[in-house]
C-alpha atoms as a PDB file:
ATOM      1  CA  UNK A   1       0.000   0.000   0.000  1.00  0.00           C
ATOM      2  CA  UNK A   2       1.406   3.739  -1.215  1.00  0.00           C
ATOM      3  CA  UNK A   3       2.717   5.605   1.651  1.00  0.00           C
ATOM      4  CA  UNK A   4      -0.162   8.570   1.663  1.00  0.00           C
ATOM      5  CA  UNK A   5      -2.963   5.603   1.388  1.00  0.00           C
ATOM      6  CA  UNK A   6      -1.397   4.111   4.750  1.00  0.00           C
ATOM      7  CA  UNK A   7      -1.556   6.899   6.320  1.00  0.00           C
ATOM      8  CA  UNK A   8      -4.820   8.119   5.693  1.00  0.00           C
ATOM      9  CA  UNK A   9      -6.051   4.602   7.006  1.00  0.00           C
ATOM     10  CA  UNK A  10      -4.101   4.986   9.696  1.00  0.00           C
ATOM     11  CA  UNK A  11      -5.430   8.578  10.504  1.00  0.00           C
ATOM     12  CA  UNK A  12      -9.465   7.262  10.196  1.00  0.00           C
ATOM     13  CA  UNK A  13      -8.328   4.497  12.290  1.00  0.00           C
ATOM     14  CA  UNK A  14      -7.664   6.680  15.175  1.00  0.00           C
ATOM     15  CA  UNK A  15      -9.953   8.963  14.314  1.00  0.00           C
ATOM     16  CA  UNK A  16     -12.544   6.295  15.081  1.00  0.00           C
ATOM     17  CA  UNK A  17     -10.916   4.727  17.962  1.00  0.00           C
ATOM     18  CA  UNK A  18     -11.064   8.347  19.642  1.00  0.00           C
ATOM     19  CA  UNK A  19     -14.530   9.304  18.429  1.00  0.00           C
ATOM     20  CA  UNK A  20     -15.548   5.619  20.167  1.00  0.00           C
ATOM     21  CA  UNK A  21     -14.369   6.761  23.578  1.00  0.00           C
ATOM     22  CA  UNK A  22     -16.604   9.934  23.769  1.00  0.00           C
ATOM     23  CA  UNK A  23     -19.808   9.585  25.689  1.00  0.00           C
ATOM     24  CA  UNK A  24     -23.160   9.464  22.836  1.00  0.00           C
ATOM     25  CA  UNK A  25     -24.540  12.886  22.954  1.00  0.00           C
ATOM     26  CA  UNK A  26     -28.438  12.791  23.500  1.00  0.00           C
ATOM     27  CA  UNK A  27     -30.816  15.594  22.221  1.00  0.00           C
ATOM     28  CA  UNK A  28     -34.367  14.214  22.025  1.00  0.00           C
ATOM     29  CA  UNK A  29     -35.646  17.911  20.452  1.00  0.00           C
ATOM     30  CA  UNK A  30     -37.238  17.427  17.208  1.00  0.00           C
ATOM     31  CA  UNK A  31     -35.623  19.628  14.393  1.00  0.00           C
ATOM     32  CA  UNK A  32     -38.362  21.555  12.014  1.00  0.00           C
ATOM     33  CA  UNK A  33     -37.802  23.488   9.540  1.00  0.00           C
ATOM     34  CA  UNK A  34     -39.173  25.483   6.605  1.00  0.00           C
ATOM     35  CA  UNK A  35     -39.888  27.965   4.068  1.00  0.00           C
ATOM     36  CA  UNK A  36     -42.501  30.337   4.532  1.00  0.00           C
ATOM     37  CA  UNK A  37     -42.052  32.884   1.627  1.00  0.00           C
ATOM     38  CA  UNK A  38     -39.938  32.230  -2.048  1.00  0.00           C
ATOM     39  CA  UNK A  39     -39.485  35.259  -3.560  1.00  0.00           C
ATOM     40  CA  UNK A  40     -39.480  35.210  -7.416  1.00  0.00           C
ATOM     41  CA  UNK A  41     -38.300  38.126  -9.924  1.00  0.00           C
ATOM     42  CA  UNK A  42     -39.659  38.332 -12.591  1.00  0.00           C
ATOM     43  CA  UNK A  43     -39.129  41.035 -15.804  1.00  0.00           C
ATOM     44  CA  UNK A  44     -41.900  40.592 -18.311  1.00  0.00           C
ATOM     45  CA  UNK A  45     -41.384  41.824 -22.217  1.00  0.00           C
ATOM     46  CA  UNK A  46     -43.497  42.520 -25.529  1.00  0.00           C
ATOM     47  CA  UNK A  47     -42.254  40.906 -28.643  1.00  0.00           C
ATOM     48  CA  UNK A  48     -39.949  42.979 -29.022  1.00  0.00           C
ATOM     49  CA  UNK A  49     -38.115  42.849 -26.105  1.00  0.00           C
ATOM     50  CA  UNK A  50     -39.457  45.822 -24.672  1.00  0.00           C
ATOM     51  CA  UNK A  51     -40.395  46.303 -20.761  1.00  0.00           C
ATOM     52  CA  UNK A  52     -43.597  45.609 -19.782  1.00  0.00           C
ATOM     53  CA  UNK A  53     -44.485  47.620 -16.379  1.00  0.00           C
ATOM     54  CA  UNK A  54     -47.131  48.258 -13.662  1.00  0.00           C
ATOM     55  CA  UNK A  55     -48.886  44.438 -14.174  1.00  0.00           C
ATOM     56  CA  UNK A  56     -50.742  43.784 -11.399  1.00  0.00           C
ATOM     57  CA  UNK A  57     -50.824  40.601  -9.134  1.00  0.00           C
ATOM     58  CA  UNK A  58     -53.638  39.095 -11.058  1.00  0.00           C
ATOM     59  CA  UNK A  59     -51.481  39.069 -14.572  1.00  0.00           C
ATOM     60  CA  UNK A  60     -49.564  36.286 -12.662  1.00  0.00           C
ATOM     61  CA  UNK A  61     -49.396  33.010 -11.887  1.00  0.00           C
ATOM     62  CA  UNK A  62     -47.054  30.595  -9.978  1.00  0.00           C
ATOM     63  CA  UNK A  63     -47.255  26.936  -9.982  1.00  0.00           C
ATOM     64  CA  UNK A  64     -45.085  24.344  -7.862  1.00  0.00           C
ATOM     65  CA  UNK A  65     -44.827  20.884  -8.954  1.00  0.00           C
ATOM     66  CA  UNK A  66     -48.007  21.669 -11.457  1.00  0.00           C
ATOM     67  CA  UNK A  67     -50.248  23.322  -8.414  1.00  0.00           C
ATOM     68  CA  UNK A  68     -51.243  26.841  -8.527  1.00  0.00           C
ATOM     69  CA  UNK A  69     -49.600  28.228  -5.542  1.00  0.00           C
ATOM     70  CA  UNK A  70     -51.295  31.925  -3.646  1.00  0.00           C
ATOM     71  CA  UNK A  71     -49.482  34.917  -4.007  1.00  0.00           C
ATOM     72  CA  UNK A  72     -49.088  36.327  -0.444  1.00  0.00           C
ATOM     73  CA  UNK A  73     -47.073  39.386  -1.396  1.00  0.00           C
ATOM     74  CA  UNK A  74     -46.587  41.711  -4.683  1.00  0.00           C
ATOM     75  CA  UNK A  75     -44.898  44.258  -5.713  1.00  0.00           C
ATOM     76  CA  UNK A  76     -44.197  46.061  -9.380  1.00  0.00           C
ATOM     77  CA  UNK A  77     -41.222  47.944  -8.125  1.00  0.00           C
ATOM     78  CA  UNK A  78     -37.937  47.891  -9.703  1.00  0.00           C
ATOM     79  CA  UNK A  79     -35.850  45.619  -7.128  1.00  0.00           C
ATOM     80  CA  UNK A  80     -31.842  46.292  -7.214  1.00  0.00           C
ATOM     81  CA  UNK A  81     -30.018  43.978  -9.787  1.00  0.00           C
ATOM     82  CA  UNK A  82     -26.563  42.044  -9.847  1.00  0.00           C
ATOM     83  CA  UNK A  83     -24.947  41.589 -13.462  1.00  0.00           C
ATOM     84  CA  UNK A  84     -21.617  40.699 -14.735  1.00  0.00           C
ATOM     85  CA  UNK A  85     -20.644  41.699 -18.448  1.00  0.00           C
ATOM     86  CA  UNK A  86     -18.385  40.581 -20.451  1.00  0.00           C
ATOM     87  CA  UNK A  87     -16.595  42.670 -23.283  1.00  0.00           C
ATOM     88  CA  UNK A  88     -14.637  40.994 -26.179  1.00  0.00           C
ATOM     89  CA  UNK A  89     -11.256  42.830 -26.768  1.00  0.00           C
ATOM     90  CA  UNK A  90      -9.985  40.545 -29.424  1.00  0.00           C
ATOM     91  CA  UNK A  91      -8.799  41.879 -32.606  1.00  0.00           C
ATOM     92  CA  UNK A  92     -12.271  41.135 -34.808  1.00  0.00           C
ATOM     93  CA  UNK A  93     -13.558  44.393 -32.227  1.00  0.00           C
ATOM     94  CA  UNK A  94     -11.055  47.073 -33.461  1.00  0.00           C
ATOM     95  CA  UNK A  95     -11.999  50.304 -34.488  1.00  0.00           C
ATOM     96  CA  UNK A  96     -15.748  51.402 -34.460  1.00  0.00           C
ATOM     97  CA  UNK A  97     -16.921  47.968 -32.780  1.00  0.00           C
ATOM     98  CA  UNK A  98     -14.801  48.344 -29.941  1.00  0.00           C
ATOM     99  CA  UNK A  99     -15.780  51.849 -29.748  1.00  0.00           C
ATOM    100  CA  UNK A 100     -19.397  51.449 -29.740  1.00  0.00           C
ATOM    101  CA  UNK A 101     -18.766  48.299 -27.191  1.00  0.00           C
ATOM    102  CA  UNK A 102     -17.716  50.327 -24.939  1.00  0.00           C
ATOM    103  CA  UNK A 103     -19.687  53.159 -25.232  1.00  0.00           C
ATOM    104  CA  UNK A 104     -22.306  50.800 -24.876  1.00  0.00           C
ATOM    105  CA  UNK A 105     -21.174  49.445 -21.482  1.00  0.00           C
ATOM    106  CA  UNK A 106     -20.556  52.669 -20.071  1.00  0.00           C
ATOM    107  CA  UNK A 107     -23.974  53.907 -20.975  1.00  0.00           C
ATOM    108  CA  UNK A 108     -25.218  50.785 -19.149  1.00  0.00           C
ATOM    109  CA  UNK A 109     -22.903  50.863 -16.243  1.00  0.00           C
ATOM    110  CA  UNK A 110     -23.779  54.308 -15.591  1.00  0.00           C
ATOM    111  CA  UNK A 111     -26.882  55.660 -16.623  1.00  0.00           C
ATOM    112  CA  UNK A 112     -29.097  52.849 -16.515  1.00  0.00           C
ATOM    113  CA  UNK A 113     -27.956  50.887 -13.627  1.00  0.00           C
ATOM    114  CA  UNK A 114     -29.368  52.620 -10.232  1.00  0.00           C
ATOM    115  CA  UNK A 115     -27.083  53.411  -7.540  1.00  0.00           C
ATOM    116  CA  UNK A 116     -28.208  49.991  -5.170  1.00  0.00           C
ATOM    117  CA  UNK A 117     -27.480  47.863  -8.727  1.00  0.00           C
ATOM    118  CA  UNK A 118     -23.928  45.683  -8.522  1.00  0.00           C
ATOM    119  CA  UNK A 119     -22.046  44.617 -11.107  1.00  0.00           C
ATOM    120  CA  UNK A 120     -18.720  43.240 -12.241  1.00  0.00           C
ATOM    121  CA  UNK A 121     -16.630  43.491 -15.753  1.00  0.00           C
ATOM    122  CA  UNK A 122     -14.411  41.083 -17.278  1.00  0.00           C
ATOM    123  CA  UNK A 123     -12.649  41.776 -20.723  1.00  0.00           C
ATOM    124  CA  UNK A 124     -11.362  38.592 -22.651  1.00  0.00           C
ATOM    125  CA  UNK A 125      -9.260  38.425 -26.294  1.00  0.00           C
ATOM    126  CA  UNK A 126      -7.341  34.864 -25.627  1.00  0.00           C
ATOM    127  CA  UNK A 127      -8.633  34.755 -21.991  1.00  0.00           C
ATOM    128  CA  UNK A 128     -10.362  36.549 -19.708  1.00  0.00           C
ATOM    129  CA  UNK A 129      -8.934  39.292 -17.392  1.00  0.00           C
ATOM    130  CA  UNK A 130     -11.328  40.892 -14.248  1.00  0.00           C
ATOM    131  CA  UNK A 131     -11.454  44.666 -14.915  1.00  0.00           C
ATOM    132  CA  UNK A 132     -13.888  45.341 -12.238  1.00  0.00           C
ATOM    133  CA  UNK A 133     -14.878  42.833  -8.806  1.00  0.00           C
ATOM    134  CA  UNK A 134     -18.252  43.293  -7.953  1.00  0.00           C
ATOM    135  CA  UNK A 135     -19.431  46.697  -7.394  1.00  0.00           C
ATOM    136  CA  UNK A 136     -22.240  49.523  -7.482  1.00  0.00           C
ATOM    137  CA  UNK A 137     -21.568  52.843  -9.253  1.00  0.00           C
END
């Protein structure tokens, strides 16, 4: 038997010899647990990709395992966002593309995300490279 393997058996055999020796610890409470509300996100569109707002709570539905499941609490307020983008440096972006790429993220990054929004940015040609960690404006 390899060195390493012998002494790992070795270790769990003491291990178990000294786990043996402690007294059994007793605790005759019965553990409960549960989930009282899921919270779901949801952004709704047109055809077009367009942002559908102020639905009400009777425009959805929720189903678990196939049964339709109460909605105890709704809101249609914009809720604070986490995103990471990704922006391709390679050579096939130079010139206008890159230009408008990143135009495009900083329009994004700071005009349209609100101040509680996080994100992070990662740049990649050949592999990627972390510009930003996660962060809000």
């Amino acid at each position: 038997m390899p060195r390493p393997a012998l002494a790992c058996l070795l270790a769990g055999i003491v291990a178990a010899r000294l786990l043996a020796q402690q007294p059994a610890v007793s605790d005759n409470r019965t553990f409960q647990s549960g989930v009282e509300i899921t919270s779901i996100t949801a952004t709704v569109t047109d055809h077009d990709g367009h942002p559908i707002t102020g639905l009400s709570r009777e425009k959805f539905e929720v189903y678990e395992d196939g049964v339709l499941q109460t909605i105890t609490q709704f809101t249609n307020e914009r809720v604070p966002i986490g995103i990471g983008m990704l922006l391709d440096i390679s050579d096939s972006m130079f010139g206008k593309r890159i230009e408008d790429a990143r135009a495009a993220v900083q329009r994004f990054l700071f005009e349209l995300l609100a101040p509680t929004d996080e994100y992070f940015l990662v740049a990649f040609n050949h592999k990627p490279r972390t510009l930003t960690g996660w962060t809000q404006e």
